[in-house]
C-alpha atoms as a PDB file:
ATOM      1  CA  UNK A   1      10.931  18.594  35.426  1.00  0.00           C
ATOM      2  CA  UNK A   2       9.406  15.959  33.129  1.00  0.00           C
ATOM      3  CA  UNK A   3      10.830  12.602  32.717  1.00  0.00           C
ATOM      4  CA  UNK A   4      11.380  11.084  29.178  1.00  0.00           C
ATOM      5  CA  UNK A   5       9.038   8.292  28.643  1.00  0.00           C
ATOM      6  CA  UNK A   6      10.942   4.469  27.255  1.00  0.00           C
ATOM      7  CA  UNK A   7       8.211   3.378  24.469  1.00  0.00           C
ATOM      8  CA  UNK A   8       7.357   3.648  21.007  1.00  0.00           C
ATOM      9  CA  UNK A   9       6.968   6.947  20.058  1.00  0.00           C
ATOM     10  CA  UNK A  10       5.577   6.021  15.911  1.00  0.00           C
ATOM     11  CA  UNK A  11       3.769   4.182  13.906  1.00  0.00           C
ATOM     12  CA  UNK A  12       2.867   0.830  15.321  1.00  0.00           C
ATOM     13  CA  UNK A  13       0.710  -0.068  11.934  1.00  0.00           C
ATOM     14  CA  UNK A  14       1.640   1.271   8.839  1.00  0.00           C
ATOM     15  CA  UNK A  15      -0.463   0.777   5.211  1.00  0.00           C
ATOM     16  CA  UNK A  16       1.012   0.859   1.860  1.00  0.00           C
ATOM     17  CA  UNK A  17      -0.779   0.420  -1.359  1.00  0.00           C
ATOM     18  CA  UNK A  18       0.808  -1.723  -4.268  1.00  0.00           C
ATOM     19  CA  UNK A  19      -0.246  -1.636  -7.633  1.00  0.00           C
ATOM     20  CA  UNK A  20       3.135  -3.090  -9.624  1.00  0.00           C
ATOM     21  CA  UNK A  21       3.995   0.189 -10.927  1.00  0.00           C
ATOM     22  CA  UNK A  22       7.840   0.901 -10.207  1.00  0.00           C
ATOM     23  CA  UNK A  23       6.224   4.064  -7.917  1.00  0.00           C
ATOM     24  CA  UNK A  24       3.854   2.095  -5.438  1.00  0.00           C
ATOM     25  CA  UNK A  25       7.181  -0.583  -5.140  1.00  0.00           C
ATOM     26  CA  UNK A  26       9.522   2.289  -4.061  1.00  0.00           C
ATOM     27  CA  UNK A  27       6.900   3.297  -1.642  1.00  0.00           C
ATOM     28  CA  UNK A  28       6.716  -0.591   0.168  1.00  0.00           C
ATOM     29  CA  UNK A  29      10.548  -0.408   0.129  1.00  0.00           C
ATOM     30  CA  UNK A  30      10.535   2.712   1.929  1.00  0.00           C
ATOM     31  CA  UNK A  31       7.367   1.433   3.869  1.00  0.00           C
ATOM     32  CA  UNK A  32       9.411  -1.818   4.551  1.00  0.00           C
ATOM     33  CA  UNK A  33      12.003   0.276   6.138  1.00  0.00           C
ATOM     34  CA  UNK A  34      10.002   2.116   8.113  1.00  0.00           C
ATOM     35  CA  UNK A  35       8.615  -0.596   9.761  1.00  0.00           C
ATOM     36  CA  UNK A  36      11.676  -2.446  10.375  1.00  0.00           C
ATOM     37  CA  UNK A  37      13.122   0.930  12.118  1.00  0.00           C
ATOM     38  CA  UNK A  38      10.166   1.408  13.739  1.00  0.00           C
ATOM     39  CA  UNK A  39       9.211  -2.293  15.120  1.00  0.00           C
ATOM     40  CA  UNK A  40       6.140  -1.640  12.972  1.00  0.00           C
ATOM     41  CA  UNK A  41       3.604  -4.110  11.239  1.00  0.00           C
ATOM     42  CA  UNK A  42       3.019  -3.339   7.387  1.00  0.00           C
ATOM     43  CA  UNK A  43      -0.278  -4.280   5.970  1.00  0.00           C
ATOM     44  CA  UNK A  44       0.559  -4.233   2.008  1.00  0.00           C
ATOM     45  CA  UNK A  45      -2.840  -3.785   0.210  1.00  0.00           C
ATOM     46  CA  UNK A  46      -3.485  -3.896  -3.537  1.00  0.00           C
ATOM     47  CA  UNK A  47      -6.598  -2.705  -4.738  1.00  0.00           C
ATOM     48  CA  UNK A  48      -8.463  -4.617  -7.325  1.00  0.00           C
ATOM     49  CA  UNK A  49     -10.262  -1.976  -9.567  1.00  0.00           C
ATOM     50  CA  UNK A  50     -12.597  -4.018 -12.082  1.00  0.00           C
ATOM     51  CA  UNK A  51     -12.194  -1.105 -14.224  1.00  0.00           C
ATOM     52  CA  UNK A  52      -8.132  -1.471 -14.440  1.00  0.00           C
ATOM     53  CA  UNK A  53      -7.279  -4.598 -12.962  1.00  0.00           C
ATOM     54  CA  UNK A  54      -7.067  -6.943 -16.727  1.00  0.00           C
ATOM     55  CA  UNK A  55      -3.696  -4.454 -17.423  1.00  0.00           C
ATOM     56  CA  UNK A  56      -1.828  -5.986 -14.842  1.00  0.00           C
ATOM     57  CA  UNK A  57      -2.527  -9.472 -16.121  1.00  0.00           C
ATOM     58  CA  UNK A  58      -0.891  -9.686 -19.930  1.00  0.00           C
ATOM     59  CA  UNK A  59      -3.583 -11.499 -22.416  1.00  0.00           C
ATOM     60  CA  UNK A  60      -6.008 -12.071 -19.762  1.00  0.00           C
ATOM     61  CA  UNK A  61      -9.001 -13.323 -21.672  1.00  0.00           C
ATOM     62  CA  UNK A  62     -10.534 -13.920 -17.851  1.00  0.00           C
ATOM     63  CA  UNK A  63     -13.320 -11.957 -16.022  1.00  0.00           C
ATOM     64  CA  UNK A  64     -12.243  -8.552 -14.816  1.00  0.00           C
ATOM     65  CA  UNK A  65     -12.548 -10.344 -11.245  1.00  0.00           C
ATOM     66  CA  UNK A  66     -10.428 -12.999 -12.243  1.00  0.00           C
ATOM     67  CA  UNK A  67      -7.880 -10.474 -13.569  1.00  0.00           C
ATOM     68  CA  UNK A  68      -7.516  -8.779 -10.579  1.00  0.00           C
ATOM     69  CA  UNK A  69      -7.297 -12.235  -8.423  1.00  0.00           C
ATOM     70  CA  UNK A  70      -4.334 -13.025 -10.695  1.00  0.00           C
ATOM     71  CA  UNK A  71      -2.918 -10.259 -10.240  1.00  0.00           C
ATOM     72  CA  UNK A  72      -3.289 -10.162  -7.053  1.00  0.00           C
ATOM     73  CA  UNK A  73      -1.985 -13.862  -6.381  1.00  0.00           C
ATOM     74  CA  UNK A  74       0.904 -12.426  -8.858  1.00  0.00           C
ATOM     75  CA  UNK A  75       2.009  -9.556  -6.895  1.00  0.00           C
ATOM     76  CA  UNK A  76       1.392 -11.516  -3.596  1.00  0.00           C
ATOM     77  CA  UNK A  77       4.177 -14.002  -4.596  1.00  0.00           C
ATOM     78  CA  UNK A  78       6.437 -10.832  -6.063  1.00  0.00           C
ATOM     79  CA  UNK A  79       6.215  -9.058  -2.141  1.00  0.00           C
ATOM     80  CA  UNK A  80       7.084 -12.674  -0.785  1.00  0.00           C
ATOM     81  CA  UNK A  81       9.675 -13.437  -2.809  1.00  0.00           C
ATOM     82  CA  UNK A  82      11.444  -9.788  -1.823  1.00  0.00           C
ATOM     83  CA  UNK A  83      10.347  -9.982   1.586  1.00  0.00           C
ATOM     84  CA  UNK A  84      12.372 -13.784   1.897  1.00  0.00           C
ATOM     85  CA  UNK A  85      15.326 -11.948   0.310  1.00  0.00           C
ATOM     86  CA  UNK A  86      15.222  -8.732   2.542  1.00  0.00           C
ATOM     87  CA  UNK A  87      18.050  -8.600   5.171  1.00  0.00           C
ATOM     88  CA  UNK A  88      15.636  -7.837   7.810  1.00  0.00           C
ATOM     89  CA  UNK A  89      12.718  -9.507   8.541  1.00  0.00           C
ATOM     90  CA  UNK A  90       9.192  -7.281   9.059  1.00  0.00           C
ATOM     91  CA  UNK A  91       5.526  -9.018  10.264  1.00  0.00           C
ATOM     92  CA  UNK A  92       3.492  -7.926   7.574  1.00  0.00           C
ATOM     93  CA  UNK A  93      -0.188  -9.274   6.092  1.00  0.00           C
ATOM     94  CA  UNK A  94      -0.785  -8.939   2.165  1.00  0.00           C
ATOM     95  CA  UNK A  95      -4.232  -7.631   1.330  1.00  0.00           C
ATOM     96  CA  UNK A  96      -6.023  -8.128  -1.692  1.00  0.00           C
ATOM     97  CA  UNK A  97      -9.396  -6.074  -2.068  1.00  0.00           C
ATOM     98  CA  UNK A  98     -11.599  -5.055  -4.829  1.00  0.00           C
ATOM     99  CA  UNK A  99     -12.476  -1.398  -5.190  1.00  0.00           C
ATOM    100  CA  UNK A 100     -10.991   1.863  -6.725  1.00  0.00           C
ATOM    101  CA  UNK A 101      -7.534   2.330  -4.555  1.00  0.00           C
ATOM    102  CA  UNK A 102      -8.344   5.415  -2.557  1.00  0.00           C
ATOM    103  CA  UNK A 103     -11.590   4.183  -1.393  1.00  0.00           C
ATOM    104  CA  UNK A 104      -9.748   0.481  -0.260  1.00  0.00           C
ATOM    105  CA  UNK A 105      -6.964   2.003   1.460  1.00  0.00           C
ATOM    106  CA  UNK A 106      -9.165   4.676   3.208  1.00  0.00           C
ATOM    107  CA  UNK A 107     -10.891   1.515   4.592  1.00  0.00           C
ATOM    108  CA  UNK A 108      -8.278  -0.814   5.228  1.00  0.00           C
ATOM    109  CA  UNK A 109      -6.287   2.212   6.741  1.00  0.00           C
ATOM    110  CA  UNK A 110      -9.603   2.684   9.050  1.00  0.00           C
ATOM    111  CA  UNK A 111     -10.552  -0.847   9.831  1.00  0.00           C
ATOM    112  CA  UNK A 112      -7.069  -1.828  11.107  1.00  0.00           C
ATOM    113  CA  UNK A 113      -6.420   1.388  13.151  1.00  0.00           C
ATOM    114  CA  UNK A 114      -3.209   2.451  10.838  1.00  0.00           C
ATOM    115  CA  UNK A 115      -0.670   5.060  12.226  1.00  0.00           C
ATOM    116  CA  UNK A 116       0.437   5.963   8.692  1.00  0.00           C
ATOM    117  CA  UNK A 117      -0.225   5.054   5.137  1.00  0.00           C
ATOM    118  CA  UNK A 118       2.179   5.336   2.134  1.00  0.00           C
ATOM    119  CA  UNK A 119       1.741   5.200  -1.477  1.00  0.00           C
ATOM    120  CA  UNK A 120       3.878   5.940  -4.337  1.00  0.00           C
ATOM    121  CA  UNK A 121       3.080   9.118  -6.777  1.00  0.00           C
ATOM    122  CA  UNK A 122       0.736   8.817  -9.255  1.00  0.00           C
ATOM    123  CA  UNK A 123       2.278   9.350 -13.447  1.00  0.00           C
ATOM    124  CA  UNK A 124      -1.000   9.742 -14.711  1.00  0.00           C
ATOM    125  CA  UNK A 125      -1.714  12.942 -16.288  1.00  0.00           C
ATOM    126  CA  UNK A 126      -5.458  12.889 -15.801  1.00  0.00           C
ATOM    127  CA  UNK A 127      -5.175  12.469 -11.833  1.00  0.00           C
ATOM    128  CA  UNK A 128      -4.372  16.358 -11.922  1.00  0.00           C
ATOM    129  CA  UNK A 129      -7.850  16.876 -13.119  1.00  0.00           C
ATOM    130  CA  UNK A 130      -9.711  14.510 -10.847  1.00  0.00           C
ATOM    131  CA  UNK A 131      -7.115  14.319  -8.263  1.00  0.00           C
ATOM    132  CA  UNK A 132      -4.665  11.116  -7.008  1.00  0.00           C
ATOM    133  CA  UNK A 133      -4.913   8.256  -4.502  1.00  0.00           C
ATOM    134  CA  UNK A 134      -2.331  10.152  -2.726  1.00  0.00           C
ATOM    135  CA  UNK A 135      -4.438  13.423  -2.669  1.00  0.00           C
ATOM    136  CA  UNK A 136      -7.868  11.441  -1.833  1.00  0.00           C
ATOM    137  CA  UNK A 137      -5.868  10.244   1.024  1.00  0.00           C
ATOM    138  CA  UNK A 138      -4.368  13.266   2.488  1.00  0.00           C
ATOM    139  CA  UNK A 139      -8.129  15.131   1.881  1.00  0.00           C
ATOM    140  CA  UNK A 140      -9.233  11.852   4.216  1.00  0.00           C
ATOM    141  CA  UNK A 141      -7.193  13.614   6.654  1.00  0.00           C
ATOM    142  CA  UNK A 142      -7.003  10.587   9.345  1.00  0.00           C
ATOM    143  CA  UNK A 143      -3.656   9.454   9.010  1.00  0.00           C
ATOM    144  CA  UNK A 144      -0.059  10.731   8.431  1.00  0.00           C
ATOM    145  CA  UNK A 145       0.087  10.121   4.439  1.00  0.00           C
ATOM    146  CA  UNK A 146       3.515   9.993   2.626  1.00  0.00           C
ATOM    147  CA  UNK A 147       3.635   9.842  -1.257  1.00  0.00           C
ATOM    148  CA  UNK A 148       6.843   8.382  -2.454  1.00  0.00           C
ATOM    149  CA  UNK A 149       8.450   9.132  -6.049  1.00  0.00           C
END
C-alpha cells in the first residue's frame, strides 16, 4: 500500500508576464492567487520591446530604451501599489528586461527554474498570422503555460 507523501505537490516558482494591457493584469491576479494558494514565489516580468515599448509611455519624446525604463519603473510602482493593498501577502521579484516578450519570458522562465508561467491572451489580430506570446510559449514546451482572458 503506498503512503501519501506531506509536501508541496505544485508550483514552487511561477512567471507571469505584464505588459499593462487589462489581459496580462488579469493573468498576475490570477498568478497572484496561485501563488498565495500554493506558497509559491511569483517572478512578474515585463518585457521591454524597443520596437513597442514608447506606447506605454504617453508623449515620450525619450529613447525607445528610456521608454521602456519608464515604463517599466511605471508598472513596477502599479504591481507595488496592488500588491501593498492585496489581502494576502505573496514573495514576489519584479523583472524588467529588454527583448520581444516570448523570447524574455522563455529565458527568465529558464534561468530561474519556473514550475509554471502565465500570461494573459493576446487582442491582436495579427498574432494569428505569426502566432502569440502565449503560443511561442506553449511551442517552448518546458513549462505548464496558462493564458488568461
Amino acid at each position: 500500500m503506498s503512503t501519501f507523501e506531506l509536501g508541496t505537490d505544485g508550483p514552487r516558482v511561477i512567471v507571469v508576464g505584464v505588459d499593462g494591457s487589462p489581459t496580462s493584469y488579469h493573468a498576475a491576479a490570477y498568478a497572484y492567487g496561485l501563488a498565495r494558494r500554493q506558497g509559491s514565489h511569483l517572478i512578474i516580468v515585463f518585457a521591454a520591446d524597443p520596437g513597442t515599448a514608447a506606447a506605454f509611455v504617453p508623449g515620450a519624446a525619450a529613447s525607445a530604451w528610456e521608454a521602456g525604463e519608464q515604463a517599466a519603473e511605471a508598472l513596477r510602482e502599479e504591481v507595488e501599489e496592488a500588491i501593498r493593498q492585496a489581502p494576502a501577502r505573496v514573495p514576489y521579484t519584479f523583472r524588467a528586461e529588454n527583448g520581444d516578450a516570448a523570447s524574455v519570458l522563455t529565458r527568465v522562465a529558464d534561468e530561474v527554474r519556473a514550475d509554471a508561467v502565465v500570461v494573459g491572451a493576446s487582442a491582436k489580430a495579427g498574432h494569428r498570422l505569426v502566432g502569440s506570446v502565449a503560443v511561442r510559449l506553449v511551442r517552448a514546451g518546458r513549462w505548464p503555460v496558462t493564458v488568461v482572458p
